[in-house]
Protein backbone atom coordinates (compact mmCIF):
# COMPACT_ATOMS: atom_id res chain seq x y z
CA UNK A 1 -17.30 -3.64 15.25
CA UNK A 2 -18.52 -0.36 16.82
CA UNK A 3 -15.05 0.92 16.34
CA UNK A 4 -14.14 0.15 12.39
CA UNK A 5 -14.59 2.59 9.95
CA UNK A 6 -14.00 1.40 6.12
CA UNK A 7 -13.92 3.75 3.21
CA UNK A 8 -17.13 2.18 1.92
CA UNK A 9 -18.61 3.16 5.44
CA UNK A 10 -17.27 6.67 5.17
CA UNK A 11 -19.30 6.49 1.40
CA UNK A 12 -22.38 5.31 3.49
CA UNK A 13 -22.09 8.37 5.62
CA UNK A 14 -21.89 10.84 3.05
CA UNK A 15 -24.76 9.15 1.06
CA UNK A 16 -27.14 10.20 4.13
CA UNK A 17 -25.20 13.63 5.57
CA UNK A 18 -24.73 15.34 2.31
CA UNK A 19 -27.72 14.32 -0.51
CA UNK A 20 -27.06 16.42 -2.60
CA UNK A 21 -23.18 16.70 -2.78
CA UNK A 22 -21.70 15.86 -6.22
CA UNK A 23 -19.04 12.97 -5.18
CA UNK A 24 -17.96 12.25 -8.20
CA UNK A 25 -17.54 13.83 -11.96
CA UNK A 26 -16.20 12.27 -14.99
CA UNK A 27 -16.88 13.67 -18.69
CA UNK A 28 -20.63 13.28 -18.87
CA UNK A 29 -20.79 11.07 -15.17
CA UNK A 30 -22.15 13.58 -12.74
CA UNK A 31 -22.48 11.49 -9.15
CA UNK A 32 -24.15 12.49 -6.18
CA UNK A 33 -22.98 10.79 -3.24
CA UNK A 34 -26.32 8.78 -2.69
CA UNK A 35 -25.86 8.19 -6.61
CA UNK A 36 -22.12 7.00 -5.81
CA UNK A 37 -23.29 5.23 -2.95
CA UNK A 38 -25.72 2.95 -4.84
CA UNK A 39 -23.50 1.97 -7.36
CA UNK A 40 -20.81 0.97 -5.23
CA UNK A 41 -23.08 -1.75 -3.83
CA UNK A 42 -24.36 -2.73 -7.36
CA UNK A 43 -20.43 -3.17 -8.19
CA UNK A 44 -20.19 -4.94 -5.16
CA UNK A 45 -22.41 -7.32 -5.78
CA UNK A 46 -21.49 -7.72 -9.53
CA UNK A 47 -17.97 -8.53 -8.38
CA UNK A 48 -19.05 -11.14 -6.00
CA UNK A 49 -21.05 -12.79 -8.56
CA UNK A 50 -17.58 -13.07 -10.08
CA UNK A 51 -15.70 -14.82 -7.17
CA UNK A 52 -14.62 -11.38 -5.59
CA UNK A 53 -14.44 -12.71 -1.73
CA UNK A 54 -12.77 -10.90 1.10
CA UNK A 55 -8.84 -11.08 0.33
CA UNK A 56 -9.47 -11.67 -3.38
CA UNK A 57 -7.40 -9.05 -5.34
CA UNK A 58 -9.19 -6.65 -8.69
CA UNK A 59 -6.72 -5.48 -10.73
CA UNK A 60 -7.05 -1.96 -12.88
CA UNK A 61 -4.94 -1.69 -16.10
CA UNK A 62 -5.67 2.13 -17.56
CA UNK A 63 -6.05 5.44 -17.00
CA UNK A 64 -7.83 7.95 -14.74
CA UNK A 65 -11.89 6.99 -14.10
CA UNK A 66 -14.34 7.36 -11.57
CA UNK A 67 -13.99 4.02 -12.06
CA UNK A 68 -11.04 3.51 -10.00
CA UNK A 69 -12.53 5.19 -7.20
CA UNK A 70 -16.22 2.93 -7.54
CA UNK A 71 -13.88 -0.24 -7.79
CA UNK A 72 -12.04 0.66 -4.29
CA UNK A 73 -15.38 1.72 -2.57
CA UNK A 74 -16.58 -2.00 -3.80
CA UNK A 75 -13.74 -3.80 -2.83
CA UNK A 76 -13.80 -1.89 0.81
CA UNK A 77 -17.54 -3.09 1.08
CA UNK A 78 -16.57 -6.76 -0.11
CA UNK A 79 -12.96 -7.36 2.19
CA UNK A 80 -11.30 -7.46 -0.72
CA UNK A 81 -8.25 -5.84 -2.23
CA UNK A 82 -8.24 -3.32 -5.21
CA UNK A 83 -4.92 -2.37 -7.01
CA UNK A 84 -4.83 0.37 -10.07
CA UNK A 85 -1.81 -0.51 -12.01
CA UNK A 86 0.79 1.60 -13.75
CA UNK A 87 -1.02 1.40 -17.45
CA UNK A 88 2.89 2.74 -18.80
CA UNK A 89 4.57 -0.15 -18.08
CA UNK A 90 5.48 -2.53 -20.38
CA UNK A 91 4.06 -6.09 -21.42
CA UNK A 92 6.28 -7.62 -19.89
CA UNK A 93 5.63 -5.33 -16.32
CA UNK A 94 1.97 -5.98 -15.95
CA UNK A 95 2.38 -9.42 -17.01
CA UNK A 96 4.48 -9.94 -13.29
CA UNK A 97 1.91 -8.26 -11.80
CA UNK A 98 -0.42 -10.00 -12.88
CA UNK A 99 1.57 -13.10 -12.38
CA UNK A 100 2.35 -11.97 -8.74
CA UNK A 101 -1.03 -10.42 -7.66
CA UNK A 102 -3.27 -13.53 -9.20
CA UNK A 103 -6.16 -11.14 -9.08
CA UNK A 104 -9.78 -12.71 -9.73
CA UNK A 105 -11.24 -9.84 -11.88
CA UNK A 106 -8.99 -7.64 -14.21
CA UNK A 107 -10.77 -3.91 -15.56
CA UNK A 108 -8.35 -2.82 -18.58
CA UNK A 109 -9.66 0.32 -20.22
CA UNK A 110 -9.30 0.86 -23.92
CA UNK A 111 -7.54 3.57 -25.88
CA UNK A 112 -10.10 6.85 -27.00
CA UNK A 113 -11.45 5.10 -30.15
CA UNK A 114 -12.78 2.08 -28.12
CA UNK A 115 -14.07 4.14 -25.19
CA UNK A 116 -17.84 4.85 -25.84
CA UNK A 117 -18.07 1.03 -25.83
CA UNK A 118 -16.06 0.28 -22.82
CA UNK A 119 -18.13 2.88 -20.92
CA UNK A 120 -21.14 1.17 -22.15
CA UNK A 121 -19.73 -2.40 -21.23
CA UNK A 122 -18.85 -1.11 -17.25
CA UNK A 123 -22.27 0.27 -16.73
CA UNK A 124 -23.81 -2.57 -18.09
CA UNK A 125 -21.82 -4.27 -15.59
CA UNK A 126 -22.31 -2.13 -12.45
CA UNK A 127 -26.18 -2.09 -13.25
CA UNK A 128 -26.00 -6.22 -13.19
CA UNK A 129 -25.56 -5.92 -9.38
CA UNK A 130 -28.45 -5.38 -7.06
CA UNK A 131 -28.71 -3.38 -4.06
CA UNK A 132 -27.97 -5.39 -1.13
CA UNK A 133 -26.48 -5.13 2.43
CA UNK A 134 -23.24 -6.54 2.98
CA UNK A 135 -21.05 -7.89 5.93
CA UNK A 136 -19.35 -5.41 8.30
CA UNK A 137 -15.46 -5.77 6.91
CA UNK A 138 -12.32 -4.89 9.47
CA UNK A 139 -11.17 -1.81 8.90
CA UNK A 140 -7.60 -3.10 9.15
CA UNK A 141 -7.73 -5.23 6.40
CA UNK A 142 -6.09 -4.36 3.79
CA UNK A 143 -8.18 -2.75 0.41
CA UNK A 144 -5.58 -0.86 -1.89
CA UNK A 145 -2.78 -2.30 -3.25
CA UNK A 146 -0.10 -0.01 -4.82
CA UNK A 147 3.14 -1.48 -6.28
CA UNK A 148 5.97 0.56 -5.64
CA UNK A 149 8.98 1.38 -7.72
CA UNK A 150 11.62 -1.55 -8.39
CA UNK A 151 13.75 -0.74 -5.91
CA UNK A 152 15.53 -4.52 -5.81
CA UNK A 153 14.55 -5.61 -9.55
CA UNK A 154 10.90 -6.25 -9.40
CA UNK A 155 7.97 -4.13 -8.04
CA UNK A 156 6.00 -4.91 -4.50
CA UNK A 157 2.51 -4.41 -3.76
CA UNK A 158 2.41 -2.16 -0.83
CA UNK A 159 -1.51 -3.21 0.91
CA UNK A 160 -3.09 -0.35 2.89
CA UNK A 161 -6.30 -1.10 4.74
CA UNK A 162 -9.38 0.99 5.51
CA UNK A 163 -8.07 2.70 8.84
CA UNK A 164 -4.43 3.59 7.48
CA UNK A 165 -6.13 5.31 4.61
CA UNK A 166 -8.79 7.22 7.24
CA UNK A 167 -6.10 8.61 9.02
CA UNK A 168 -3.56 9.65 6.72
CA UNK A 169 -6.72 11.93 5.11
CA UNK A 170 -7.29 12.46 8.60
CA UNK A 171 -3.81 13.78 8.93
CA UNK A 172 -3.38 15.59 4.97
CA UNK A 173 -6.90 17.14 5.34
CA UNK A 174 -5.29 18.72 8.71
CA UNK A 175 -2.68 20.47 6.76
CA UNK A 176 -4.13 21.57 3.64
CA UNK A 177 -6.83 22.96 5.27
CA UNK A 178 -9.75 20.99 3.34
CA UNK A 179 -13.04 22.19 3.93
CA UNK A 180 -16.41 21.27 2.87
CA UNK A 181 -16.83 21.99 -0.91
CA UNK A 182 -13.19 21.31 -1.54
CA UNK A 183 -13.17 19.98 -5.16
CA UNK A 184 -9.88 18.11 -6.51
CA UNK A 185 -8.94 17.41 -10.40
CA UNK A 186 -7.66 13.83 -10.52
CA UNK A 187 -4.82 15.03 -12.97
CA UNK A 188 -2.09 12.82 -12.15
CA UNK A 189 -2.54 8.98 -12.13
CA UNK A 190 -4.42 7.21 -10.06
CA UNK A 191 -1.43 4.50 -9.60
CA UNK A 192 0.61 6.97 -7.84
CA UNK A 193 -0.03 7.83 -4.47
CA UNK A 194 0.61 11.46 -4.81
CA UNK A 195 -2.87 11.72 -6.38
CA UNK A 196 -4.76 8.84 -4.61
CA UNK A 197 -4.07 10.45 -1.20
CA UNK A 198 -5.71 13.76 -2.28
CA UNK A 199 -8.51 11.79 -4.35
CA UNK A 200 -9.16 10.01 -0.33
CA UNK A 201 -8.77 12.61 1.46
CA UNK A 202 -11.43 14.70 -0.68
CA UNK A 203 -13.69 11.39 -0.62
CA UNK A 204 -12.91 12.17 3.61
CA UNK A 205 -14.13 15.64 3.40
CA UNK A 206 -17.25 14.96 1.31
CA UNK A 207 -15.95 16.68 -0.91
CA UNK A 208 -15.86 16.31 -5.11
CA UNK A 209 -13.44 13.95 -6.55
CA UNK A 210 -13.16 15.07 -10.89
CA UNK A 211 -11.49 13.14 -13.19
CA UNK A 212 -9.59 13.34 -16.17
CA UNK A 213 -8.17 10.33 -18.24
CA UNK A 214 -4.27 11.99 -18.08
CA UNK A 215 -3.09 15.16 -17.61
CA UNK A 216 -3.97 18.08 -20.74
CA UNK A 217 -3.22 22.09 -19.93
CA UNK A 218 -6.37 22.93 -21.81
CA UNK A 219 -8.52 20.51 -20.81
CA UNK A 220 -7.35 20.99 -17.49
CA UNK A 221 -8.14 24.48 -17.56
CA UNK A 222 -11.86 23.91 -18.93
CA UNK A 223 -12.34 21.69 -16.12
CA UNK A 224 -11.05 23.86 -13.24
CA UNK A 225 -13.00 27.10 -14.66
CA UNK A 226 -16.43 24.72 -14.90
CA UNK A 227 -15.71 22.61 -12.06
CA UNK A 228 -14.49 24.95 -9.73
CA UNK A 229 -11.66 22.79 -8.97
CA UNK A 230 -10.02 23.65 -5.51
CA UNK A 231 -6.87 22.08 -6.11
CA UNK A 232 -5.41 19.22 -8.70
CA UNK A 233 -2.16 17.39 -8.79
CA UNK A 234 0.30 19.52 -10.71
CA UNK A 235 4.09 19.95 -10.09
CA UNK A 236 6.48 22.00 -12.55
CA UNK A 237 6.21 21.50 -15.80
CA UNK A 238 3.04 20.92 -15.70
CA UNK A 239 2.35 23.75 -14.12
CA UNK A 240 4.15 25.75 -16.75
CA UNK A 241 2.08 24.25 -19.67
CA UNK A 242 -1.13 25.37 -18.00
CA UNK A 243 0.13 28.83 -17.90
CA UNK A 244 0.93 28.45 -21.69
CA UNK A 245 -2.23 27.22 -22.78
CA UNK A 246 -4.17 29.85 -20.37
CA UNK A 247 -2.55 32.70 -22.69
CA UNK A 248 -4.35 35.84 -22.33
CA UNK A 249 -6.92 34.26 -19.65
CA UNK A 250 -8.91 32.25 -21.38
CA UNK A 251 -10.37 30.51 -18.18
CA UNK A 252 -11.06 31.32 -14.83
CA UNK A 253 -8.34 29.51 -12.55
CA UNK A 254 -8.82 31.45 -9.64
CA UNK A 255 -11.06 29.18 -7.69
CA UNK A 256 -7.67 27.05 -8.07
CA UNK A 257 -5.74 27.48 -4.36
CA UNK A 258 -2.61 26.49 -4.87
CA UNK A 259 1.29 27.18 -4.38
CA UNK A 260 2.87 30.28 -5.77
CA UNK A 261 5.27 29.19 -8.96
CA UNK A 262 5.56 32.31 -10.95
CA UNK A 263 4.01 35.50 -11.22
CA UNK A 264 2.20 34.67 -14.88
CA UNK A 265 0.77 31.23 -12.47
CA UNK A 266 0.39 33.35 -9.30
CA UNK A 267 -1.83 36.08 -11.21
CA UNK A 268 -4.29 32.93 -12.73
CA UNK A 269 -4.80 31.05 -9.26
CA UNK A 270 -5.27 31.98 -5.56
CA UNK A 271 -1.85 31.61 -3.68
CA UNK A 272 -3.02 29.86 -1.04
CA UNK A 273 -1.72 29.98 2.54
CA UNK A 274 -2.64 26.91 4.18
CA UNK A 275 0.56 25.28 5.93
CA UNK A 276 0.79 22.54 3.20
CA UNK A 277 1.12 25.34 0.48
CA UNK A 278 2.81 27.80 2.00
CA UNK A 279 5.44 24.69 2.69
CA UNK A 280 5.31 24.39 -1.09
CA UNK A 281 3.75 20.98 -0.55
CA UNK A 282 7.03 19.75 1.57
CA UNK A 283 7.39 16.66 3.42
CA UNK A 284 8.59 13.27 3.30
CA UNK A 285 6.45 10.21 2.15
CA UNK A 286 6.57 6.83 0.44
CA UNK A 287 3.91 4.74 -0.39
CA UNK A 288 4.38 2.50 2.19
CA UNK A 289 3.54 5.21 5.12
CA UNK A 290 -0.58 6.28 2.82
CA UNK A 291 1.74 9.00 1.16
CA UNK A 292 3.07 11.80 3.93
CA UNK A 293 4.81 10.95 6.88
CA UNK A 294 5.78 13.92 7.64
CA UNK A 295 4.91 17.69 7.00
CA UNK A 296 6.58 20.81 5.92
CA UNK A 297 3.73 22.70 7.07
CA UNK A 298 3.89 21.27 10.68
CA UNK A 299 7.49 22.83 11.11
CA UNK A 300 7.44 26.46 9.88
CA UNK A 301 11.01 27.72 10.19
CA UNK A 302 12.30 24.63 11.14
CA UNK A 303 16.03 23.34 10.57
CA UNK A 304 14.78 20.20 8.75
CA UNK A 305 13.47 20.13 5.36
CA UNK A 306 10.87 17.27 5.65
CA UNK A 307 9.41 18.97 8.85
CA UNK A 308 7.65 17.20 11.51
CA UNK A 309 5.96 13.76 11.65
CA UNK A 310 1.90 13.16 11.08
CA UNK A 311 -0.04 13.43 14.55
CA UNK A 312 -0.80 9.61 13.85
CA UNK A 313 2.59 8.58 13.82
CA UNK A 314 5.94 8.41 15.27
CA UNK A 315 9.12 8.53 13.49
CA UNK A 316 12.64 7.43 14.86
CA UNK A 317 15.63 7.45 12.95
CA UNK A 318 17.56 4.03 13.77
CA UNK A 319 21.16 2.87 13.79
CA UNK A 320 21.78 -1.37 11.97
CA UNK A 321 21.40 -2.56 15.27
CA UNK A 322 17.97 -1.04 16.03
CA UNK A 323 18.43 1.78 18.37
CA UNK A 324 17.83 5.22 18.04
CA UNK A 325 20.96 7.50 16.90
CA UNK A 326 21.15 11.00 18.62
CA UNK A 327 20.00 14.22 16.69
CA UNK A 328 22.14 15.56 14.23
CA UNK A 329 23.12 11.98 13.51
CA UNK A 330 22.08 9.71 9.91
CA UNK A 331 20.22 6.78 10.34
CA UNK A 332 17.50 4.96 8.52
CA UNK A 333 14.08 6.80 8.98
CA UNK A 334 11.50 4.31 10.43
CA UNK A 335 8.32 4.82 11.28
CA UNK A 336 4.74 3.19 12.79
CA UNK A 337 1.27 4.45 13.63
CA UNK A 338 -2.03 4.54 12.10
CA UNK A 339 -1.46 5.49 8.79
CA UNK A 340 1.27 2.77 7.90
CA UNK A 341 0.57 -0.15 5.60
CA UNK A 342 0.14 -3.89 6.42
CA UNK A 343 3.06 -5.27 4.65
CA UNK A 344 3.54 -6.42 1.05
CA UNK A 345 1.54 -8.86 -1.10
CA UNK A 346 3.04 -12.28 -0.63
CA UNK A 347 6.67 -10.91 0.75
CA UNK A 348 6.88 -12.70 4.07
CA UNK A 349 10.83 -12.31 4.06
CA UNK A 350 10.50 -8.66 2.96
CA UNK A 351 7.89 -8.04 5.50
CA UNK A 352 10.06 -9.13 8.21
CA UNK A 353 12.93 -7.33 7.31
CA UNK A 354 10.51 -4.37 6.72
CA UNK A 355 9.51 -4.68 10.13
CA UNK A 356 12.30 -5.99 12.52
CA UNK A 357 12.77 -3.43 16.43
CA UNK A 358 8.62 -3.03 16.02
CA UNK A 359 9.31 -0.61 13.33
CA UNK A 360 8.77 -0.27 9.40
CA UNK A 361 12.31 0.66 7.73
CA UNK A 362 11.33 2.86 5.13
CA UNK A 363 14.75 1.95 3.12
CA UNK A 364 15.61 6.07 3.19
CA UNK A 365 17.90 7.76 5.51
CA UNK A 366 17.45 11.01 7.47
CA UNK A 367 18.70 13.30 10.32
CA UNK A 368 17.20 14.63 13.08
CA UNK A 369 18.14 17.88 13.57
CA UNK A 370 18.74 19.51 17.06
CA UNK A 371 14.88 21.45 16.77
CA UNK A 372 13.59 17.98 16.44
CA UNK A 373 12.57 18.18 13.00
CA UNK A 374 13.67 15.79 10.33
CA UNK A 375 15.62 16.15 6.87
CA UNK A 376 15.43 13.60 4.42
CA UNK A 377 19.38 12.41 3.31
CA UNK A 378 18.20 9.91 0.35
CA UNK A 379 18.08 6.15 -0.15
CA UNK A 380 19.78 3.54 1.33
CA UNK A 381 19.39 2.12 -2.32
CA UNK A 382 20.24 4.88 -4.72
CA UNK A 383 17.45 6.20 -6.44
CA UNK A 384 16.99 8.54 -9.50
CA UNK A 385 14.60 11.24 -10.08
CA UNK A 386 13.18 12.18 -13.17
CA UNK A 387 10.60 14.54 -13.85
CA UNK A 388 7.97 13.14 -10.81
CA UNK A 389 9.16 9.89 -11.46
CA UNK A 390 11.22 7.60 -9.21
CA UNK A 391 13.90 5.21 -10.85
CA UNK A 392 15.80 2.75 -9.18
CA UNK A 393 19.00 1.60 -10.74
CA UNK A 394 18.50 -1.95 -10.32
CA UNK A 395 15.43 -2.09 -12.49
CA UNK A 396 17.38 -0.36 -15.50
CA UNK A 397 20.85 -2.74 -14.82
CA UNK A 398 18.17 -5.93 -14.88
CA UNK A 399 16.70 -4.95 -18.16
CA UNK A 400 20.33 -4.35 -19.75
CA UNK A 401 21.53 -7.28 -18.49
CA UNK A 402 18.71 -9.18 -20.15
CA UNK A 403 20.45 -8.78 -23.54
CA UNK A 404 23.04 -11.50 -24.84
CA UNK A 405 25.57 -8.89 -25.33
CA UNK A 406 25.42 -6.99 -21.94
CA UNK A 407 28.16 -9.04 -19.48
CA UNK A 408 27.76 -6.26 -16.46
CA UNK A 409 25.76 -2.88 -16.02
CA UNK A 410 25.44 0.11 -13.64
CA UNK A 411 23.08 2.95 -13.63
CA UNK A 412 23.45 6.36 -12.33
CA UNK A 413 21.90 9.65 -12.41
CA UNK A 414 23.80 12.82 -14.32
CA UNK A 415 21.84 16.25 -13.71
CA UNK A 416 19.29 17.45 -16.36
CA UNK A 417 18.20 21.21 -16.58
CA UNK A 418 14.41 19.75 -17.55
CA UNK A 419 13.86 16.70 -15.60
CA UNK A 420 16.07 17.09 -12.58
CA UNK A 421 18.27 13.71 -13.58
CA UNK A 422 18.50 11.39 -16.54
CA UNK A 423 19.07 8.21 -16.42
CA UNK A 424 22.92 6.96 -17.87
CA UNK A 425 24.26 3.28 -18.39
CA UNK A 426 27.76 2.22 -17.69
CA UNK A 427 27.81 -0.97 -19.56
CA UNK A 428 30.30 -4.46 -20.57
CA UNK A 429 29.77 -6.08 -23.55
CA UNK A 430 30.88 -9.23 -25.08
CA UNK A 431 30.38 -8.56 -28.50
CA UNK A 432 29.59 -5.19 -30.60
CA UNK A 433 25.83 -3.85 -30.16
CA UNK A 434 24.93 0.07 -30.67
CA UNK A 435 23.82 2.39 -27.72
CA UNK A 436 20.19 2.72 -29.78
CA UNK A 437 20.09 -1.22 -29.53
CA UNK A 438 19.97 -1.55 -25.89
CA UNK A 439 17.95 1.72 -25.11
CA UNK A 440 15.56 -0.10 -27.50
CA UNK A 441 16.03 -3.17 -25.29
CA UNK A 442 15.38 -1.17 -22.28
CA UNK A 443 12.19 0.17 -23.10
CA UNK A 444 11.05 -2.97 -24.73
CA UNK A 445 11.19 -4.50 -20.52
CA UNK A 446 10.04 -1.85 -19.00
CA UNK A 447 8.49 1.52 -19.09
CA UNK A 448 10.01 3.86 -21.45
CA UNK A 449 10.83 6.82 -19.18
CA UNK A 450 13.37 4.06 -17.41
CA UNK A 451 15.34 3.56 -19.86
CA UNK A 452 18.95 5.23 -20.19
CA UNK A 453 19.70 8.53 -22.33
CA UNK A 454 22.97 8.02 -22.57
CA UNK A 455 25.07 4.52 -22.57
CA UNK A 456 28.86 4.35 -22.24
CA UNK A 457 31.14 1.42 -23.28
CA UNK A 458 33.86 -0.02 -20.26
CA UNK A 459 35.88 -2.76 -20.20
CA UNK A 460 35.12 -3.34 -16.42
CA UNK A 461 32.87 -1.82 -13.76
CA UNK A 462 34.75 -1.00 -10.21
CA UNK A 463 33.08 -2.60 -7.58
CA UNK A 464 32.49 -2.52 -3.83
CA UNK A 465 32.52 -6.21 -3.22
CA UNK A 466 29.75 -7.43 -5.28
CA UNK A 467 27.83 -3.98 -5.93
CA UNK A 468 29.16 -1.33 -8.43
CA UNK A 469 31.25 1.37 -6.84
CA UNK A 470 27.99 4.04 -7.65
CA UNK A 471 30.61 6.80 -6.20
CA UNK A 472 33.18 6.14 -8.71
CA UNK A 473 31.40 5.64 -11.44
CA UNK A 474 29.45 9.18 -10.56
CA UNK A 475 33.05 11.03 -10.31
CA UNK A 476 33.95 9.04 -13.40
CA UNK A 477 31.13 9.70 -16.02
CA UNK A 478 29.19 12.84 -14.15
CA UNK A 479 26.69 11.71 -11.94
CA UNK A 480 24.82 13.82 -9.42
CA UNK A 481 22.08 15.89 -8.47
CA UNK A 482 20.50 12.38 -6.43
CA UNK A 483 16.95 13.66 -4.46
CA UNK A 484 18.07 14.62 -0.83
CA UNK A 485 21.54 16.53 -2.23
């Protein structure tokens, strides 16, 4: 297998090229990537002692660890699959997960007050393994599992093996202009691919991957003055609080190279001028494609907003019956290459459908504009965006339509001034309930920030043959402001 190269084996590498690099920190965890190296294998080993076999499935309910990160490494070195779940979702959520995925081993992390013994309970664990050599694994199989949003009513688990993850840091290391000594702040979750890619693509760079449990302005700030923390996921508001709790400069951001927001942010950091920041971190990407498939920063100036594909992939934007449409033209953006992921956990039919011309069908649509870059139109299937969250109106209807009261549903989007779009029910009922009852109901299925703001009695929803008429009910009840308007 002279020509596979897993993440473990990129771990392997860095364990004898850079000694002393610190891989990994985490509160009082400080790993050099020898250090990182040998307990991967020790996890490893302690996971095959519990059944953990090439294909088998680990399952991570909580928040941001070097754990995650150690857990991955392991299951690249077994063949098996690793998935960090969305810890925010309801019972009811990671119960289907767990339902669907069947993993062997399942990590849940405890709140704060149960922490110090958790930590204890995981090392104890990792240091049950020994150091041993394992078989060489295919660096196409699959190894990270992320479920994506709802987008028909219940979540898939996207698989990406070894090599799609390589070369999407490959790719994403291109553009941001990683170096050695790049350090990244895990800030965002772990289950999202926004931060994983940046967390792989620093692992790619031998660089330091740092850690906190969720995202806090001041701790955040502590840990990017001590750390020297090159760059961390942060988007808006975030980015705002970290200005308010920096008041008066408290800590040293400025090893922090990041995009310009405003001038009390810009005076903290360094701007930075790499193409992916100067781009303001533009693209498109799902997690279906390792996270960008295409790069702002690879089309300065250009007509389309989602620039220019990956070197590592090819893009086409495709008509229903599978041909390409001319520029200037909408059609379904579709992709392959070497980033792209396998397929979904245990969706054969989905997979197909995914994948029929030879091409993966993202589900979005797009243009391709006469400079040959691309702009991103929106879904297929209408999605809404709140805060850095994607929502899916078909998740939302579901959950309403689970209560005994609730005869039909529609979602939409109306614009918000904080969050971009909240979410807003058009609902028929068969007998008398309150608005607070069903948003109760809603967040009782699934995770809270799905659930609608506002709900509005009808005595019938207008359809389009058997789907709601989404445009009406927008002009009707004040939709808008849908990503890719």
């Amino acid at each position: 297998m002279i020509h596979s190269l897993t993440l473990s084996d990129v771990l392997a590498e860095h364990a004898r090229s850079r000694p002393q690099v610190t891989a990994a920190v985490d509160g009082e965890v400080r790993l050099t990537y020898p250090e990182l190296d040998e307990r991967v294998s020790r996890l490893a080993d302690a996971l095959a002692g519990r059944g953990v076999t090439a294909g088998e499935r680990v399952l991570w309910v909580g928040q941001n660890s070097h754990a995650v990160l150690e857990l991955l490494l392991a299951c690249s070195r077994l063949g098996a699959i690793f998935c960090p779940a969305n810890w925010r979702q309801s019972a009811q959520e990671l119960q289907f997960i767990v339902d669907d995925l069947t993993p062997r081993v399942v990590f849940c992390s405890p709140d704060s007050a149960a922490e110090a013994s958790w930590i204890a309970d995981y090392a104890g664990f990792v240091a049950s393994g020994s150091v041993r050599d394992f078989p060489s694994v295919d660096d196409t199989s699959p190894t990270l599992a992320l479920y994506t949003a709802a987008f028909d009513g219940h979540p898939h688990a996207a698989l990406l093996s070894s090599a799609a993850l390589v070369a999407h840091s490959a790719s994403l290391l291109v553009v941001r202009q990683m170096e050695p000594g790049f350090t990244f702040l895990n800030s965002g979750p772990l289950f999202h691919v926004g931060t994983m890619m940046f967390c792989l693509a620093t692992l790619q760079i031998g660089g330091t991957n740092v850690f906190m449990p969720g995202f806090d302005a001041e701790e955040l700030c502590r840990l990017v003055d001590a750390e020297k923390v090159t760059q961390a996921f942060l988007f808006g508001q975030m980015i705002d609080a970290v200005v308010a709790a920096n008041g008066g400069g408290k800590y040293d951001l400025s090893s922090l190279r990041f995009v310009a927001h405003s001038p009390e942010w810009d005076a903290m950091i360094t701007v930075d001028d790499s193409p992916w920041c100067r781009s303001t971190m533009g693209g498109y990407g799902q997690t279906e494609v390792g996270g960008m498939l295409t790069f702002l920063g690879l089309a300065p100036g250009g007509a389309g907003f989602a620039g220019r594909p990956s070197p590592l992939v090819q893009v086409r934007i495709l008509g229903p019956d599978g041909g390409e449409v001319p520029a200037g033209e909408v059609g379904e953006i579709c992709a392959r290459g070497k980033s792209l992921f396998s397929g979904y956990f245990a969706r054969p039919d989905l997979n197909a459908a995914k994948c029929a011309h030879g091409w993966h069908h993202t589900g979005d649509l797009g243009r391709r504009e006469p400079d040959g870059t691309l702009t991103f139109i929106g879904p297929k299937l209408r999605m809404i965006k709140s805060g850095a969250e994607n929502i899916y109106p078909a998740e939302v209807e579901r959950a309403l339509k689970s209560h005994p009261a609730v005869t039909d549903a529609a979602v939409i989007g109306v614009p918000d001034d904080r969050w971009h779009q909240s979410v807003k029910a058009i609902v028929v009922t068969s007998s008398e309930v309150s608005p607070e009852t069903l948003i109760a109901h809603v967040q009782s299925q699934i995770a809270s920030y799905k659930k609608p703001r506002d709900i509005v009695f009808v005595p019938e929803i207008p359809k389009k043959g058997y789907t709601p008429d989404y445009d009406t009910l927008d002009t009707t009840h004040g939709g808008g402001n849908y990503p890719g308007t």
